[in-house]
Protein backbone atom coordinates (compact mmCIF):
# COMPACT_ATOMS: atom_id res chain seq x y z
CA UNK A 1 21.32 -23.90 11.67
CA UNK A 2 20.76 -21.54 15.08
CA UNK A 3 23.31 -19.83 15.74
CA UNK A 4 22.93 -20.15 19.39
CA UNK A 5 22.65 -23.37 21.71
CA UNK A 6 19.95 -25.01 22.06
CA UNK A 7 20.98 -26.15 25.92
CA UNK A 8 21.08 -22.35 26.29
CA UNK A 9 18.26 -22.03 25.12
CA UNK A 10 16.50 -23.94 27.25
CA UNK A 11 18.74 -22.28 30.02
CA UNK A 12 16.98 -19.25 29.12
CA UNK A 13 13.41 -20.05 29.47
CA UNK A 14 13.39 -22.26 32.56
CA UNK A 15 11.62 -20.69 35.52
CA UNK A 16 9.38 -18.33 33.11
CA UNK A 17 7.24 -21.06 31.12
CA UNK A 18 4.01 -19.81 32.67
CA UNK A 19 5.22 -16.30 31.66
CA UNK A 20 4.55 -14.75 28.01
CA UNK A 21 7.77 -14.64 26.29
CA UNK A 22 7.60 -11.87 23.28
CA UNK A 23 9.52 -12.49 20.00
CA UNK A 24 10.65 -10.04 17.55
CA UNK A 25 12.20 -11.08 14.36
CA UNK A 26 14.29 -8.75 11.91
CA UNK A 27 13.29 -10.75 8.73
CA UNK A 28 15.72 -10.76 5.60
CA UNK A 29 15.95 -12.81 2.47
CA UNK A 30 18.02 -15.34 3.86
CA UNK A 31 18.32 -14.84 7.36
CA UNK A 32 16.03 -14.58 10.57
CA UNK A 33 17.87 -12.29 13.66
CA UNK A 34 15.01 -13.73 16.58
CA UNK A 35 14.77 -11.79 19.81
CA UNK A 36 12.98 -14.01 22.84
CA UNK A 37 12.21 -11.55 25.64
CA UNK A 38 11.10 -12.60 29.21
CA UNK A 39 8.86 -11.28 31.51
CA UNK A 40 11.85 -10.00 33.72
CA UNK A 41 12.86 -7.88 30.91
CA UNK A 42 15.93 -9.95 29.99
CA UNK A 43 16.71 -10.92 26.08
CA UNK A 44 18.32 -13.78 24.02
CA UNK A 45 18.78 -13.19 20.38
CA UNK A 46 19.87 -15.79 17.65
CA UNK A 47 20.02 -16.18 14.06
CA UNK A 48 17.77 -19.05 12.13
CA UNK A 49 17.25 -19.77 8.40
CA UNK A 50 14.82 -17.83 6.42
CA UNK A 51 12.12 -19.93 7.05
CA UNK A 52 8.68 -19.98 8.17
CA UNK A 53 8.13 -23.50 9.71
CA UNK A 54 12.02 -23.13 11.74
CA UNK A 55 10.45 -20.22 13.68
CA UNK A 56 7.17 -22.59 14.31
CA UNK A 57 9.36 -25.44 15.53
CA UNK A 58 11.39 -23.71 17.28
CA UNK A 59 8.85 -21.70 19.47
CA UNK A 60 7.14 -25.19 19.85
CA UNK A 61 9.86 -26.62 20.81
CA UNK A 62 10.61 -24.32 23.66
CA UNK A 63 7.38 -24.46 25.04
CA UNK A 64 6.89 -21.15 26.23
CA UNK A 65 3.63 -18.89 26.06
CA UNK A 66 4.11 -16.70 23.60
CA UNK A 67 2.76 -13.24 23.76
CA UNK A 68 3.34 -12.51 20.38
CA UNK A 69 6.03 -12.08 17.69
CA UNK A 70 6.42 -8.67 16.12
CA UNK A 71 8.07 -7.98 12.83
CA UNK A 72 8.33 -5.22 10.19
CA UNK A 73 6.50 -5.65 7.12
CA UNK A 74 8.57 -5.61 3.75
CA UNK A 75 9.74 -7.20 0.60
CA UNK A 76 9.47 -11.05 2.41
CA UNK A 77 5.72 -10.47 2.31
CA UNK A 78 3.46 -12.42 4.61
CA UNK A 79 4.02 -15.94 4.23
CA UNK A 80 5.58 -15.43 7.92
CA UNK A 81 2.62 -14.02 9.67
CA UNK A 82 0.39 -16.45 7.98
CA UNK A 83 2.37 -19.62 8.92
CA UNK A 84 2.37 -18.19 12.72
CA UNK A 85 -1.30 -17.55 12.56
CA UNK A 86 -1.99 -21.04 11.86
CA UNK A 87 0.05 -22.24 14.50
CA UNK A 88 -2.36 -20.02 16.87
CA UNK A 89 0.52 -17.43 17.89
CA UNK A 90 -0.74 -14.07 17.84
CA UNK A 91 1.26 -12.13 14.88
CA UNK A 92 2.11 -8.67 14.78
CA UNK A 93 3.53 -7.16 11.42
CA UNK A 94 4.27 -3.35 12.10
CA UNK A 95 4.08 -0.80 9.60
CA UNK A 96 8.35 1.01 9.27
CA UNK A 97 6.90 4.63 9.58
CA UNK A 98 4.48 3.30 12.56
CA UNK A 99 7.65 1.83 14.80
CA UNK A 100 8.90 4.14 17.07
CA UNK A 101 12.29 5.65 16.57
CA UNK A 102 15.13 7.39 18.14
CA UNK A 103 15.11 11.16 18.31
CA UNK A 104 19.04 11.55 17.78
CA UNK A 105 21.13 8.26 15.38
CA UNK A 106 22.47 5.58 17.60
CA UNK A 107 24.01 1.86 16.90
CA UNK A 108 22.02 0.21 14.29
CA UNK A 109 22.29 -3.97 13.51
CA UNK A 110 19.93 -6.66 13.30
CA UNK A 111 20.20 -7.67 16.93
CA UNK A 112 19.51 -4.52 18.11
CA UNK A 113 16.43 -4.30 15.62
CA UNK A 114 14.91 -7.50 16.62
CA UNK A 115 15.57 -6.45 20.29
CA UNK A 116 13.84 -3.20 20.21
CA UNK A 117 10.76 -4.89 18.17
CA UNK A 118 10.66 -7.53 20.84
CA UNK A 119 10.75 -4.77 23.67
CA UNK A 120 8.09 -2.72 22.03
CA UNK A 121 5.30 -5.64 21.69
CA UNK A 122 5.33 -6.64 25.27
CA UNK A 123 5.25 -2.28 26.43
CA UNK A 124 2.08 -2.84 23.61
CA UNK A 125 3.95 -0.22 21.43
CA UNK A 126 3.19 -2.27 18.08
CA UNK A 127 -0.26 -1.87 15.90
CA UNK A 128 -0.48 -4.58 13.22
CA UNK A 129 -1.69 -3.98 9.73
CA UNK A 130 -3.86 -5.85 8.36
CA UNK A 131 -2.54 -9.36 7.21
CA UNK A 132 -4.11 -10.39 3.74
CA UNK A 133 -4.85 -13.89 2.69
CA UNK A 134 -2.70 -15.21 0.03
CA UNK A 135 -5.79 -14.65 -2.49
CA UNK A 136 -5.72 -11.05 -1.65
CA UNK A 137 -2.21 -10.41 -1.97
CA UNK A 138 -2.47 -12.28 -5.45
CA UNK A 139 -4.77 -10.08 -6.57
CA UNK A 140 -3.27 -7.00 -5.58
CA UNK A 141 -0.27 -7.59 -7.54
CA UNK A 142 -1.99 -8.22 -10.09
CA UNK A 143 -3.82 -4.81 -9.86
CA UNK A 144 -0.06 -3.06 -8.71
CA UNK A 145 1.27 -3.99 -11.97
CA UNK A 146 -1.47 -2.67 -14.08
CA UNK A 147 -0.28 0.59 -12.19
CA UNK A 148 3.10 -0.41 -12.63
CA UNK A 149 2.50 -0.82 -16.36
CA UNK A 150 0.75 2.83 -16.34
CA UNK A 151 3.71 4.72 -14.74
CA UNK A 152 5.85 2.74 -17.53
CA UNK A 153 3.97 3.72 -20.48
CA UNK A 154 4.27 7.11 -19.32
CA UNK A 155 7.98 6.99 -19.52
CA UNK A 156 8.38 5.91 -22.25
CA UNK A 157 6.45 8.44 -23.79
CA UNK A 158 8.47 11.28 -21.74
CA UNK A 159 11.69 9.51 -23.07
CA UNK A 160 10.55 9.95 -27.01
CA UNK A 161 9.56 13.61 -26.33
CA UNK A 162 13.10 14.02 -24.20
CA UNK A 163 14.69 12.88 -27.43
CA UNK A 164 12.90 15.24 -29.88
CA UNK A 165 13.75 17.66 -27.32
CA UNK A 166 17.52 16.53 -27.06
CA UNK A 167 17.65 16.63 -30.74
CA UNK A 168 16.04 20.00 -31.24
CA UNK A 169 13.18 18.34 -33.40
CA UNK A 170 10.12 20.42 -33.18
CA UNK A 171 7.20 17.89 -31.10
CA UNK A 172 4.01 17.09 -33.97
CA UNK A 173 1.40 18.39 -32.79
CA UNK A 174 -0.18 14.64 -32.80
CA UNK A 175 1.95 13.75 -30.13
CA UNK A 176 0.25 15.36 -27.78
CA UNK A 177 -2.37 13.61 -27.01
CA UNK A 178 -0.91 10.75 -28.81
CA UNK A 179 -2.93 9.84 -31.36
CA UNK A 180 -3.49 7.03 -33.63
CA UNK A 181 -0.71 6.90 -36.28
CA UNK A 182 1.66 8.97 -34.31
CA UNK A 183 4.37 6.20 -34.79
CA UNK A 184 3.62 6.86 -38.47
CA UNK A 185 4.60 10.46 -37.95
CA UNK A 186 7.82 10.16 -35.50
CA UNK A 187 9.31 7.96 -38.01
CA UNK A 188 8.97 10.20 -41.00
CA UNK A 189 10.88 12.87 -38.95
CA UNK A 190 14.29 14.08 -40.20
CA UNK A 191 16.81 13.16 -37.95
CA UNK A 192 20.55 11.24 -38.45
CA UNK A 193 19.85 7.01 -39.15
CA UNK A 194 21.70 6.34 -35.25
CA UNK A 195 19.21 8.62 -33.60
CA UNK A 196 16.41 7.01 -35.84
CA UNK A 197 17.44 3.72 -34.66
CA UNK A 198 17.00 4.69 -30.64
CA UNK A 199 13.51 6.67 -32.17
CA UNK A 200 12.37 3.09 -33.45
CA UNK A 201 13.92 1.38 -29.64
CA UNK A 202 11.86 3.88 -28.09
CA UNK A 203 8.65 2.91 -29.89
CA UNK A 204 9.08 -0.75 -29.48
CA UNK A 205 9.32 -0.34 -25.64
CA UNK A 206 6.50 1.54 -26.11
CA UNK A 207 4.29 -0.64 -27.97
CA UNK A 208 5.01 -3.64 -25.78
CA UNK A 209 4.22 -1.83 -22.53
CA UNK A 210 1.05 -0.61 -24.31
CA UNK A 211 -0.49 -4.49 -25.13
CA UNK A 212 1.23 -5.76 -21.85
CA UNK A 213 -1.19 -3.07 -20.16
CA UNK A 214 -4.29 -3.68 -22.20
CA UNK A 215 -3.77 -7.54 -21.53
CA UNK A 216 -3.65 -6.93 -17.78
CA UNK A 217 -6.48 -4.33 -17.52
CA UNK A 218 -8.56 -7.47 -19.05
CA UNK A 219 -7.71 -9.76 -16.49
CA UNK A 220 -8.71 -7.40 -14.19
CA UNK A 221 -11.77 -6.67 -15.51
CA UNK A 222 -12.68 -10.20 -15.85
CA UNK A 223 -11.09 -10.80 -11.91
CA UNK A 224 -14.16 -7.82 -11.51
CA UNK A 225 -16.53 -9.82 -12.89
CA UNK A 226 -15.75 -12.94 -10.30
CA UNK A 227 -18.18 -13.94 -7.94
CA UNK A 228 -16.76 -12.31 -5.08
CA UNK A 229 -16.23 -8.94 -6.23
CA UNK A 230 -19.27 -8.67 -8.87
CA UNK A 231 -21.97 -7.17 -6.09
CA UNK A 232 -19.23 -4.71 -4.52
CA UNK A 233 -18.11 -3.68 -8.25
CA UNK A 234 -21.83 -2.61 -8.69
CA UNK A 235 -22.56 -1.10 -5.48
CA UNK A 236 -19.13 1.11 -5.82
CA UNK A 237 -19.91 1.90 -9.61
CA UNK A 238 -23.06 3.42 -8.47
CA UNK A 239 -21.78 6.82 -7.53
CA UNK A 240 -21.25 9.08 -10.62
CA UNK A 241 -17.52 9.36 -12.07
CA UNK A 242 -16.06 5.78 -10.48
CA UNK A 243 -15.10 4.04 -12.79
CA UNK A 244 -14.02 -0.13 -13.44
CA UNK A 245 -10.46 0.77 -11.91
CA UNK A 246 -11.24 2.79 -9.64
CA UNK A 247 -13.73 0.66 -8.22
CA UNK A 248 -11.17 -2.66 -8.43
CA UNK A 249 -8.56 -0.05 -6.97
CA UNK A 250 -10.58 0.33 -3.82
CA UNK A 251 -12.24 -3.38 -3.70
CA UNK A 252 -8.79 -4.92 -3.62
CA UNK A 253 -6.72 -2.18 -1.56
CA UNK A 254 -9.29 -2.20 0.75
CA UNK A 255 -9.85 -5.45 1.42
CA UNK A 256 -12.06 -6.68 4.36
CA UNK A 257 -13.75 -3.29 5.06
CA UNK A 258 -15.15 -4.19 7.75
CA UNK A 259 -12.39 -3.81 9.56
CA UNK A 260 -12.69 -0.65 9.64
CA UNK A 261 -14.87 0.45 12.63
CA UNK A 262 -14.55 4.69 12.25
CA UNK A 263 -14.62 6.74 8.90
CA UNK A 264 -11.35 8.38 10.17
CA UNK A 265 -9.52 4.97 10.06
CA UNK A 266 -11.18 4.56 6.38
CA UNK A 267 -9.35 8.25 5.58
CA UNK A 268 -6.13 7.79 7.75
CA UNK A 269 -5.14 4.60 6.05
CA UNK A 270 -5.92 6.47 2.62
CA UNK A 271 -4.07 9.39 3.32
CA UNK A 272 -6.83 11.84 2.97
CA UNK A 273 -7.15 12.76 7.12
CA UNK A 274 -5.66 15.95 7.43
CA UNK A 275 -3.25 16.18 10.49
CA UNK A 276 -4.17 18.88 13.25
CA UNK A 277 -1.13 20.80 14.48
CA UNK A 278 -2.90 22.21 17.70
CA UNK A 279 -0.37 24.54 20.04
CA UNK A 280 -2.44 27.37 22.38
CA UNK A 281 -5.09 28.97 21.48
CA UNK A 282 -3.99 28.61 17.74
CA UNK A 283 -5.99 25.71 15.35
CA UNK A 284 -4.11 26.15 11.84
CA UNK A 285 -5.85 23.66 9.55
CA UNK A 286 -3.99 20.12 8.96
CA UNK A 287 -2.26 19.38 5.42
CA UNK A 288 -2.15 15.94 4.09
CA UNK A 289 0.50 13.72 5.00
CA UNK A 290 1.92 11.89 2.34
CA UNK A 291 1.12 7.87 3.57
CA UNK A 292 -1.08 5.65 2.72
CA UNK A 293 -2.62 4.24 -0.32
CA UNK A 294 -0.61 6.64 -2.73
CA UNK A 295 -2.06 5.23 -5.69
CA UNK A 296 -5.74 4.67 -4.71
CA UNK A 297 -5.52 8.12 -2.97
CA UNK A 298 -4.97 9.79 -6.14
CA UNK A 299 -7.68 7.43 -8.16
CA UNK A 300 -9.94 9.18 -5.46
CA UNK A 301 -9.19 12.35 -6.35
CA UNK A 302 -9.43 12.32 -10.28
CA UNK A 303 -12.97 10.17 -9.37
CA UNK A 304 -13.59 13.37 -7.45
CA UNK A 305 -13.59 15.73 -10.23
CA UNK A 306 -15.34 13.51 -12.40
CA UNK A 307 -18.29 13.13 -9.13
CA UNK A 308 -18.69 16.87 -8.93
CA UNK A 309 -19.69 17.35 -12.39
CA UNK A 310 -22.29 14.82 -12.64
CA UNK A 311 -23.45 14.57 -9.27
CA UNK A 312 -25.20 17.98 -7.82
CA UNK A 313 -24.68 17.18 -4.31
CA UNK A 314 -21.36 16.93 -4.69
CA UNK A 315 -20.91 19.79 -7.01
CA UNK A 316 -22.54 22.05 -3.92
CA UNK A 317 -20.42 20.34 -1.42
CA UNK A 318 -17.11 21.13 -3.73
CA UNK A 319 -18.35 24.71 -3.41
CA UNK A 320 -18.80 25.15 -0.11
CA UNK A 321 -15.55 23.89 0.67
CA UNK A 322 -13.71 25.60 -1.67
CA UNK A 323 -15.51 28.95 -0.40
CA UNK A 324 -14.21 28.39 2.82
CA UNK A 325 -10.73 27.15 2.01
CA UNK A 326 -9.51 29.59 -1.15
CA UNK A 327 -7.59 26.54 -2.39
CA UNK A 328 -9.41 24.36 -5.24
CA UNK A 329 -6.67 21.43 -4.17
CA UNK A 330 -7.76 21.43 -0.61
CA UNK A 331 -11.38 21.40 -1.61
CA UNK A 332 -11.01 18.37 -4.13
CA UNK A 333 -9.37 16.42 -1.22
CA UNK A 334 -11.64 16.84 0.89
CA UNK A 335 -14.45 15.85 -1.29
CA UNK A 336 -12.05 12.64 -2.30
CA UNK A 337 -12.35 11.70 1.32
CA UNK A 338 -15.99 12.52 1.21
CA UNK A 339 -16.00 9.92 -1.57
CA UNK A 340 -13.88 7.30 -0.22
CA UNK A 341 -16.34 7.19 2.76
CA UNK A 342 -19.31 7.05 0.89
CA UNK A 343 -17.81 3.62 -1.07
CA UNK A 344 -16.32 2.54 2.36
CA UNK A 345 -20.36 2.45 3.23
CA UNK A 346 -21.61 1.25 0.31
CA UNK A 347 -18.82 -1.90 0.57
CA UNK A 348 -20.50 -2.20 4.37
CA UNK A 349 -24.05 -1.64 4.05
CA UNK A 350 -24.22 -3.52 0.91
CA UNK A 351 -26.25 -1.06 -1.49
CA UNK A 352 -26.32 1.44 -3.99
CA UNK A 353 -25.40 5.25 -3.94
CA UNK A 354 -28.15 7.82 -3.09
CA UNK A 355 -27.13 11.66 -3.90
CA UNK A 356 -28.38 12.29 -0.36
CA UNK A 357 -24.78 10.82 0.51
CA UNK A 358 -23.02 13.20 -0.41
């Protein structure tokens, strides 16, 4: 039910119909908080149901322009934004670290959030991110858990070598790189039967991480193969060193390249544009910021590595960067954003890599 009347409501909007009203919405699991801001600069908040289509009929119901309705994107997801869009009201979902905030800590509640959201889209404070269909947000999470999956098998491994270490048990040296049949050799270590048993827990977690992985990384690799990725999985696997992932990392994290209109927006969204820090007559070069595509953003740098040994262009590009920076870390990323350009082209111009590119 709203939490507010409806005859006050009504109250609210009469006079200002041929005005925009802007809406911000704090969005939670099981509530709405709904700001309605008029053109006089005057506010109304209430409290509806998580759902989509209450919003939709509500707004409808008003009849009021709307200007748009602004909310922060998070764990609900889109199915919001999308239902909006369909009813033709212009959607803004705002990115947490792109909202402005208050230098020093003040009052903090979900009215006031849905307030300030709905006073920051009609000032045109808000930027949207981009709003994925509900096929493209399917198939990033199914490409976020093969990463998921990666980051577990990883742990597990540190947890069995945290163990030996815990346990003063010398490491084999097959464990290192892990080898086939190193279960074979942890087992046949000495150690008390109770610390055995958590060896063999470990290993178990282990292996079932390890098939869960290998059965997602073939779904993915036959979601590469679909019709609709197929020519942009061969135009990005063109360039030396990208791989199968990191080409399905890029296809489906970057979804819609076109809109993109600059370079910089392909590297700022990436994390790869270097921030300038300009004061006087002093430039000091920008570091990276850590936002973005975290995960693709490191994909592009180990596909970096692997493009500067087999492609010669890049190789000499790598070198003149690192002569002028010292640092062989600032000199990778800078050919990674060199590289995520390059696909960003490819993906728009619709052919294959030339070494002239780089």
């Amino acid at each position: 039910m709203v939490r507010n009347s409806l005859s006050g409501l009504q109250q609210f909007v009469v006079g200002f119909q041929q005005e925009p009203f802007y809406v911000g919405i704090d969005v939670h699991k099981h509530s709405y908080h709904l700001a309605l801001r008029r053109a006089d600069g005057r506010s109304l908040s209430l409290v509806l149901p998580a759902s989509s289509q209450a919003v939709v009929d509500l707004l409808d119901g008003l009849n009021i322009a709307i200007g748009a309705v602004a909310y922060e994107s998070g764990p609900t997801g889109f199915s919001l934004a999308r239902r909006l869009q369909d009813a033709g009201i212009l959607v803004i979902v705002a990115a947490p670290s792109k909202i402005p905030r208050s230098v020093t800590p003040g009052a903090k509640c979900d009215r006031l959030d849905c307030l300030k959201l709905a006073d920051y889209a009609a000032k045109g404070m808000l930027k949207s991110i981009a709003i994925p269909s509900p096929q493209e947000e399917a198939r990033r999470a199914l490409l976020r858990r093969r990463h998921m999956l990666v980051d577990t098998v990883r742990r597990c491994k540190q947890r069995i070598k945290g163990l030996l270490l815990f346990l003063g048990i010398d490491e084999p040296r097959e464990i290192e790189h892990w080898q086939i049949g190193v279960e074979e050799v942890l087992l046949d270590l000495p150690m008390e039967q109770e610390a055995h048993l958590t060896l063999e827990s470990y290993l178990r977690e282990l292996t079932f991480n390890q098939e869960e992985l290998r059965r997602v990384e073939l779904q993915l690799k036959s979601l590469a193969k679909s019709e609709e990725l197929v020519t942009n999985m061969a135009y990005l696997q063109s360039v030396p060193g990208v791989g199968t992932i990191v080409a399905a990392t890029f296809a489906l994290e970057l979804f819609r390249p076109e809109r993109f209109q600059r370079s910089e927006e392909v590297a700022s969204y990436l994390g790869l544009a270097p921030v300038v820090r300009h004061s006087g007559k002093k430039t000091p070069s920008g570091r990276l910021v850590p936002v973005g595509q975290t995960r693709l953003r490191s994909l592009l740098i180990e596909a970096a590595w692997m493009w500067k040994s087999k492609d010669s262009c890049a190789d000499a590009l790598y070198r003149r960067l690192l002569g002028k920076t010292g640092i062989a870390q600032k000199a990778i990323a800078a050919v990674a954003r060199r590289l995520a350009i390059i696909l960003w082209r490819l993906c728009i111009e619709q052919r294959m890599y030339r070494p002239s590119m780089a």
